[in-house]
N, C-alpha and C. Protein backbone atom coordinates (compact mmCIF):
# COMPACT_ATOMS: atom_id res chain seq x y z
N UNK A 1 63.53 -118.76 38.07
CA UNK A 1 63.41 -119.74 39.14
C UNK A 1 61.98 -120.28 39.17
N UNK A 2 61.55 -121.49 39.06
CA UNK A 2 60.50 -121.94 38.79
C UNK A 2 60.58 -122.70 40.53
N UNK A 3 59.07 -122.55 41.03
CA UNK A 3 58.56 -122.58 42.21
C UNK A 3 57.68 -123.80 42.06
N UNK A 4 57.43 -124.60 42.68
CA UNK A 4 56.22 -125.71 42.96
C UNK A 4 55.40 -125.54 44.28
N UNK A 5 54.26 -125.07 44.30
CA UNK A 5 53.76 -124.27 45.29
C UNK A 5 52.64 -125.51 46.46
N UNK A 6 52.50 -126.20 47.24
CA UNK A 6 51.51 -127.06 47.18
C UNK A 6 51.68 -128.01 46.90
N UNK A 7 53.01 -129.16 46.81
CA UNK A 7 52.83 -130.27 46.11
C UNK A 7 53.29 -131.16 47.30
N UNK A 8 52.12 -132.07 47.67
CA UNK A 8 51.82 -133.01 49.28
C UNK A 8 52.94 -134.00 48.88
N UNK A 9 53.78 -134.03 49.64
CA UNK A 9 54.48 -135.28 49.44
C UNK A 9 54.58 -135.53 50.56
N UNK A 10 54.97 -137.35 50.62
CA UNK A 10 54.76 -138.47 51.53
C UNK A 10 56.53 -138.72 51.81
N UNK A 11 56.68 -139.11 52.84
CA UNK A 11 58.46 -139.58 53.25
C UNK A 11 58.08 -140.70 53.57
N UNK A 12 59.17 -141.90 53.10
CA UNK A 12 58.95 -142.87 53.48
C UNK A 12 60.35 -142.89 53.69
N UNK A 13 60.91 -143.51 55.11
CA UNK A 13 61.97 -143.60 55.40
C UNK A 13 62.76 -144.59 56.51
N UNK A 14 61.02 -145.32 56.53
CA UNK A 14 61.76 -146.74 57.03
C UNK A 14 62.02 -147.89 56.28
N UNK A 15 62.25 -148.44 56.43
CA UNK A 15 62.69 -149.95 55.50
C UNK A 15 60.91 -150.71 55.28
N UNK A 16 60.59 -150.96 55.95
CA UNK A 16 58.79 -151.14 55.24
C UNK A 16 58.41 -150.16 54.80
N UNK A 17 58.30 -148.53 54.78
CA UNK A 17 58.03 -148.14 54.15
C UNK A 17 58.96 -147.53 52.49
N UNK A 18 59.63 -148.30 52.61
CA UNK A 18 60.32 -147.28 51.16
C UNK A 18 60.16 -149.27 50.28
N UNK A 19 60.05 -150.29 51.00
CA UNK A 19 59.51 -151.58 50.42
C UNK A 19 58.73 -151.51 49.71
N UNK A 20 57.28 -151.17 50.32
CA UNK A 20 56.34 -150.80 49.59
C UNK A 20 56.08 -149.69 48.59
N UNK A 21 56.64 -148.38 49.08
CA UNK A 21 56.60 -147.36 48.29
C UNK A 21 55.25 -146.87 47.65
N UNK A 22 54.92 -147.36 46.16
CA UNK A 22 53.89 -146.84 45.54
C UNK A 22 52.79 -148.19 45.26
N UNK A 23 53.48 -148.91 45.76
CA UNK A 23 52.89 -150.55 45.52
C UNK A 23 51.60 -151.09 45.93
N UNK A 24 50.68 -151.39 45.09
CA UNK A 24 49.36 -151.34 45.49
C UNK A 24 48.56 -150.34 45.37
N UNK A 25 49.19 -149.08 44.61
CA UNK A 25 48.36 -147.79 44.82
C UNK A 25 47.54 -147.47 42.78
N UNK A 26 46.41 -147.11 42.47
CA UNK A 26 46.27 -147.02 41.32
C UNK A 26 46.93 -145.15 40.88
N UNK A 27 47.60 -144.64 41.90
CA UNK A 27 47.89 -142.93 41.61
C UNK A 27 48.48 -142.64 43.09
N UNK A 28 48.82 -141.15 43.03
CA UNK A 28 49.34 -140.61 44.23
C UNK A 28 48.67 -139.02 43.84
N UNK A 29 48.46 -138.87 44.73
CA UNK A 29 48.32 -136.79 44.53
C UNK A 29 49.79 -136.02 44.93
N UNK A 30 50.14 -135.65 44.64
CA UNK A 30 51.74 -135.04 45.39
C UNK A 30 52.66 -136.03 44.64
N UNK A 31 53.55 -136.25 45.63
CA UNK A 31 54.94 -137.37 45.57
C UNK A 31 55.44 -137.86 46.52
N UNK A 32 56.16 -138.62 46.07
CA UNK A 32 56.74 -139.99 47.63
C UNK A 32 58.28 -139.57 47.42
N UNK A 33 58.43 -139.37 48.59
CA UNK A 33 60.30 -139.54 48.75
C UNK A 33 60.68 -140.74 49.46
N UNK A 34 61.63 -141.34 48.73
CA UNK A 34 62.37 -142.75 49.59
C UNK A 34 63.53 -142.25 50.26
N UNK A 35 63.67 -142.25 51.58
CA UNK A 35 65.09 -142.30 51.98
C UNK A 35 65.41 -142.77 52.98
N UNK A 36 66.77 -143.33 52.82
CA UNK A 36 68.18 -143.44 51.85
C UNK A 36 67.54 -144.05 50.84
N UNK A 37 67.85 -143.89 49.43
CA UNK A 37 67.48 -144.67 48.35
C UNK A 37 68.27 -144.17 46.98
N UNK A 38 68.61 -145.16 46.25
CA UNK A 38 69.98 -144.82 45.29
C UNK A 38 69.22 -145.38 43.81
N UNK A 39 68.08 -146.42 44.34
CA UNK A 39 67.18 -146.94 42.93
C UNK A 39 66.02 -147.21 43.15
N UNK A 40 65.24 -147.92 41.98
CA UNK A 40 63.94 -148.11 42.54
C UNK A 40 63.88 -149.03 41.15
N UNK A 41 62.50 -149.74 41.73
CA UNK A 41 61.86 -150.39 40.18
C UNK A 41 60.44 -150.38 40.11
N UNK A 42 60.11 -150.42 39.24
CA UNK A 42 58.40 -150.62 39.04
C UNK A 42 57.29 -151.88 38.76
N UNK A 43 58.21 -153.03 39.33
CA UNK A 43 57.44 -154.34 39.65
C UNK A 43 56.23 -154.28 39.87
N UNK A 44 55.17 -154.70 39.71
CA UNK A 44 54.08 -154.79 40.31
C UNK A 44 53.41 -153.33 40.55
N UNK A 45 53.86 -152.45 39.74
CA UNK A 45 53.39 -151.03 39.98
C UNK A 45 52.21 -151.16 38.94
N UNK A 46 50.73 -150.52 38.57
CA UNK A 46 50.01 -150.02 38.14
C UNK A 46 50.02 -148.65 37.16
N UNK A 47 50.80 -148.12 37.15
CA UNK A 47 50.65 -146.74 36.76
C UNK A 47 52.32 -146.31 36.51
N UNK A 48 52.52 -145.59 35.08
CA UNK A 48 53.86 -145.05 35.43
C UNK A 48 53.93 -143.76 36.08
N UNK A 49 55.53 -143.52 36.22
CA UNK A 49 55.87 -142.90 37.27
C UNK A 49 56.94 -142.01 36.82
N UNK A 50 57.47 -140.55 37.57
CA UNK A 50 58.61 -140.10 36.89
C UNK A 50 59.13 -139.99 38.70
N UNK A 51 60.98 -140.18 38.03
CA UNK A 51 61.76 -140.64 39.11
C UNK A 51 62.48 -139.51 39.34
N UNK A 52 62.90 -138.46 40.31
CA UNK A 52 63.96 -137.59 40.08
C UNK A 52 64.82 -138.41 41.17
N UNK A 53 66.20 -138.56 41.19
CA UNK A 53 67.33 -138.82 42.09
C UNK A 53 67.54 -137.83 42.50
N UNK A 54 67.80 -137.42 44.02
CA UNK A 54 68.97 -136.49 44.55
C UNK A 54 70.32 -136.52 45.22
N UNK A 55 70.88 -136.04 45.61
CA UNK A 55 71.82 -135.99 46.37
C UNK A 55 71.56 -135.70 47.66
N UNK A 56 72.43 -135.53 48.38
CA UNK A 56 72.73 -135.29 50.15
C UNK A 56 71.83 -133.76 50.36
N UNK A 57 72.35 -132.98 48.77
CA UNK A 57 71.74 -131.73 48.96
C UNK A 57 70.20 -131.02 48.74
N UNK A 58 69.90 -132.49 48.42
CA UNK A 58 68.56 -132.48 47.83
C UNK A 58 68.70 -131.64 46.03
N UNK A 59 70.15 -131.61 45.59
CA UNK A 59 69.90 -131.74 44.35
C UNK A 59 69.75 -132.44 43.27
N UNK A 60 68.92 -132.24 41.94
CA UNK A 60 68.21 -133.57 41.59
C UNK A 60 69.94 -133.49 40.44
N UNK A 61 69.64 -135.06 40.95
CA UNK A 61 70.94 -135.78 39.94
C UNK A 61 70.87 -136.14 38.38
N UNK A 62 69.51 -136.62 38.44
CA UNK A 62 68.51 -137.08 37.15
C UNK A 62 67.05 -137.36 37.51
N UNK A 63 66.68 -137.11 36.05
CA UNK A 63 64.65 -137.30 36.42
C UNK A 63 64.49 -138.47 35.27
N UNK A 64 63.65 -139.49 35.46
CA UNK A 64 63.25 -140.75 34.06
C UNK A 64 61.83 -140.56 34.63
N UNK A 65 61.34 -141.24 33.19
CA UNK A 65 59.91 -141.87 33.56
C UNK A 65 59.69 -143.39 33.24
N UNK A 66 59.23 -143.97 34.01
CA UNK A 66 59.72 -145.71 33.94
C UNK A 66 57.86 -146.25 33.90
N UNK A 67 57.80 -146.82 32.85
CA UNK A 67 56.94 -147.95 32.76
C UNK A 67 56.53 -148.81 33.65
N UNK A 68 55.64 -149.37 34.02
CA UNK A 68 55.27 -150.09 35.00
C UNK A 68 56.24 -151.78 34.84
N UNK A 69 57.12 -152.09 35.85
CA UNK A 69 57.73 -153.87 35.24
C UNK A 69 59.20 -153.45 35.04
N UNK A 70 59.68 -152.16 35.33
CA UNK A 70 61.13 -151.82 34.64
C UNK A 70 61.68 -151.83 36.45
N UNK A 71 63.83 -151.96 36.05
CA UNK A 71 64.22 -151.77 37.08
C UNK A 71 65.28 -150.61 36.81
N UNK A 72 65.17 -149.61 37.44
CA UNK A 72 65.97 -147.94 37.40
C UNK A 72 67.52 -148.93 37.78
N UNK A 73 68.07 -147.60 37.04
CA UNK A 73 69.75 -147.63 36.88
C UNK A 73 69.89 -147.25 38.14
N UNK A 74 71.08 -147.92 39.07
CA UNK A 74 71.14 -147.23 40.76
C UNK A 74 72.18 -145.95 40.61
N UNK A 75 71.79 -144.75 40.81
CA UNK A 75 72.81 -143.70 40.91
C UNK A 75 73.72 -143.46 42.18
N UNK A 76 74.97 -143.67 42.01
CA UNK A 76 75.90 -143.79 42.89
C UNK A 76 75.66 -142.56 43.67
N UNK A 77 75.41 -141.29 43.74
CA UNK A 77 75.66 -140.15 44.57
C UNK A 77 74.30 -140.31 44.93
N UNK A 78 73.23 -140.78 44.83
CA UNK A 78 72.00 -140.12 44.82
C UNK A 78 71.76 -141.09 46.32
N UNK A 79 70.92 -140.13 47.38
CA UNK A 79 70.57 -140.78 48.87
C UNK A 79 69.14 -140.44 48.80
N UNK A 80 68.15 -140.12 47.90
CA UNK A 80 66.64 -140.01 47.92
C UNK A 80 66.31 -139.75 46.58
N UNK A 81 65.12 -140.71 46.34
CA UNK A 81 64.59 -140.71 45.33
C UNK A 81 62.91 -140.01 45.48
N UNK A 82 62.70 -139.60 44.84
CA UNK A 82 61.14 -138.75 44.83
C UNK A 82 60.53 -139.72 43.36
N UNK A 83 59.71 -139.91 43.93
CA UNK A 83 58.59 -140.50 43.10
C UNK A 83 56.93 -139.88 42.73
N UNK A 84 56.34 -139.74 41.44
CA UNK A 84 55.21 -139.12 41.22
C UNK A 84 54.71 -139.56 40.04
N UNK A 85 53.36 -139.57 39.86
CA UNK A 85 53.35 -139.52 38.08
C UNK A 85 53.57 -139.18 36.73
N UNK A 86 53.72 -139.72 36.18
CA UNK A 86 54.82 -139.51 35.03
C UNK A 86 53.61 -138.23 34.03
N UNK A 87 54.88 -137.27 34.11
CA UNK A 87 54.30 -135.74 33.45
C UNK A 87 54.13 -134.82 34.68
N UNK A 88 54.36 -135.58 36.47
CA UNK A 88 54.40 -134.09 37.31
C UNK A 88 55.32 -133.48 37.38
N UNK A 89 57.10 -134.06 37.01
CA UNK A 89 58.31 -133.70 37.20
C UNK A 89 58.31 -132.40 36.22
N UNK A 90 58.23 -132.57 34.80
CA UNK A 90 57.94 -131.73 34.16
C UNK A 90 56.95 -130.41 34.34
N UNK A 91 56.10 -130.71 34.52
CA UNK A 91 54.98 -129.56 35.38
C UNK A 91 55.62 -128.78 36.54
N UNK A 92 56.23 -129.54 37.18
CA UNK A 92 56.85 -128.59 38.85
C UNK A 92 58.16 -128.18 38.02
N UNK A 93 58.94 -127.86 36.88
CA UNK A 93 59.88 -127.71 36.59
C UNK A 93 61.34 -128.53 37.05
N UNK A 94 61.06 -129.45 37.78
CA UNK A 94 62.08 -131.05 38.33
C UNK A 94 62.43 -131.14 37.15
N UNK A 95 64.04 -130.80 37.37
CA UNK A 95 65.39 -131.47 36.11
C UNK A 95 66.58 -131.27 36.51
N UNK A 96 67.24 -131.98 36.41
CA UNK A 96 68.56 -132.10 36.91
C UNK A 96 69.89 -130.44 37.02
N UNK A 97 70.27 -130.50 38.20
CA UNK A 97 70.30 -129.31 38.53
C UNK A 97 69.58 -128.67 39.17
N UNK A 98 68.64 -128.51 39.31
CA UNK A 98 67.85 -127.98 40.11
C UNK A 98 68.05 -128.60 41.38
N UNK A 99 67.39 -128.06 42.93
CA UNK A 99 67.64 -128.11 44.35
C UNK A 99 66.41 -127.96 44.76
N UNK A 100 65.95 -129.03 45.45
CA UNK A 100 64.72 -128.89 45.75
C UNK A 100 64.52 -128.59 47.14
N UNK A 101 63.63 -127.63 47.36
CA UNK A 101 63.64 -127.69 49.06
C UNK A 101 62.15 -127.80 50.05
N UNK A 102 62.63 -128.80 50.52
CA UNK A 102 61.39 -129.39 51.35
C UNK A 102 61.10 -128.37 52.66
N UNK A 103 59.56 -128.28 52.95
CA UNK A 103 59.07 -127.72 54.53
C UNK A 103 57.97 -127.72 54.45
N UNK A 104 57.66 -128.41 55.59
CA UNK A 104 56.47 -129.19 56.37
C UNK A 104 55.53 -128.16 56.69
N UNK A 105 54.75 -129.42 56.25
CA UNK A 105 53.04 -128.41 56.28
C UNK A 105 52.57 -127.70 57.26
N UNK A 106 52.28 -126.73 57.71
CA UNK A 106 51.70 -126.03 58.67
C UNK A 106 50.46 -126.44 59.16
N UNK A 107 50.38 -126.73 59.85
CA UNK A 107 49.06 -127.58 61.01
C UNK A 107 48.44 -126.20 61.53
N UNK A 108 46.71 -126.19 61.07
CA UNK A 108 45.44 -125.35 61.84
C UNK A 108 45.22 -125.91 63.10
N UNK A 109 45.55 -125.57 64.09
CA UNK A 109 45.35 -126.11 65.38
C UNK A 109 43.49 -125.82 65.36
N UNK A 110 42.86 -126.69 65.81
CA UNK A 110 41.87 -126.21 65.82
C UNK A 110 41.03 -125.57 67.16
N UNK A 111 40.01 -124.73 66.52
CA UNK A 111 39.55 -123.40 67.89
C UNK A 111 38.89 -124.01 68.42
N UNK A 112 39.21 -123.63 69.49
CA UNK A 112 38.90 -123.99 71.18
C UNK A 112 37.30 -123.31 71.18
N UNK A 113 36.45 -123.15 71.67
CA UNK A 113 35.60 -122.72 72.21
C UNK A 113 35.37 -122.76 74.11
C-alpha cells in the first residue's frame, strides 16, 4: 500500500473556480481537485500536467499527462479530476485502481498569552 504523506491540495468546486483551475499559474506545490468534473484541457496552460480521473468513490479511473494546448478525453464515470505536475502522479503512487483518500489539514490554533 503506497501512502502520499503531505501532499497540499487545493478544491476547486465552484464554477469560477474549476474555470480557471491551473490557468495563469507557472507550477502548483501539491494538487488541484475539480469538482464535479468529467474533463479538462490545457489551453492556455504553461506547464504540463498529470490528470488522474475519479469516481464518486474517489477511485482513480485513469491518470494521463497532457501537454500544454491539448483537450482530455471526458470520462463518463469520473465526478473529480485532480490535477498536478506531470511526474507527481507517479511519485505519490496515483494509478488507476487505486482510492484515494482525502482529510483536511489540521489548523495550530495559535497560543494565547
Amino acid at each position: 500500500m503506497v501512502r502520499a504523506r503531505g501532499v497540499p491540495l487545493r478544491i476547486a468546486a465552484s464554477y469560477r473556480a474549476r474555470t480557471k483551475g491551473l490557468l495563469g499559474r507557472d507550477g502548483i506545490e501539491g494538487a488541484m481537485m475539480l469538482t464535479p468534473c468529467g474533463s479538462v484541457h490545457t489551453f492556455r496552460m504553461r506547464f504540463p500536467i498529470d490528470v488522474a480521473y475519479l469516481d464518486r468513490a474517489f477511485t482513480v479511473l485513469a491518470v494521463t499527462t497532457m501537454k500544454p494546448g491539448r483537450l482530455g478525453l471526458p470520462r463518463l464515470r469520473a465526478r473529480h479530476v485532480v490535477e498536478a505536475e506531470a511526474g507527481a502522479m507517479e511519485r505519490w503512487g496515483v494509478r488507476p485502481g487505486v482510492r484515494l483518500e482525502l482529510k483536511a489539514a489540521s489548523a495550530t490554533a495559535p497560543e494565547t498569552r
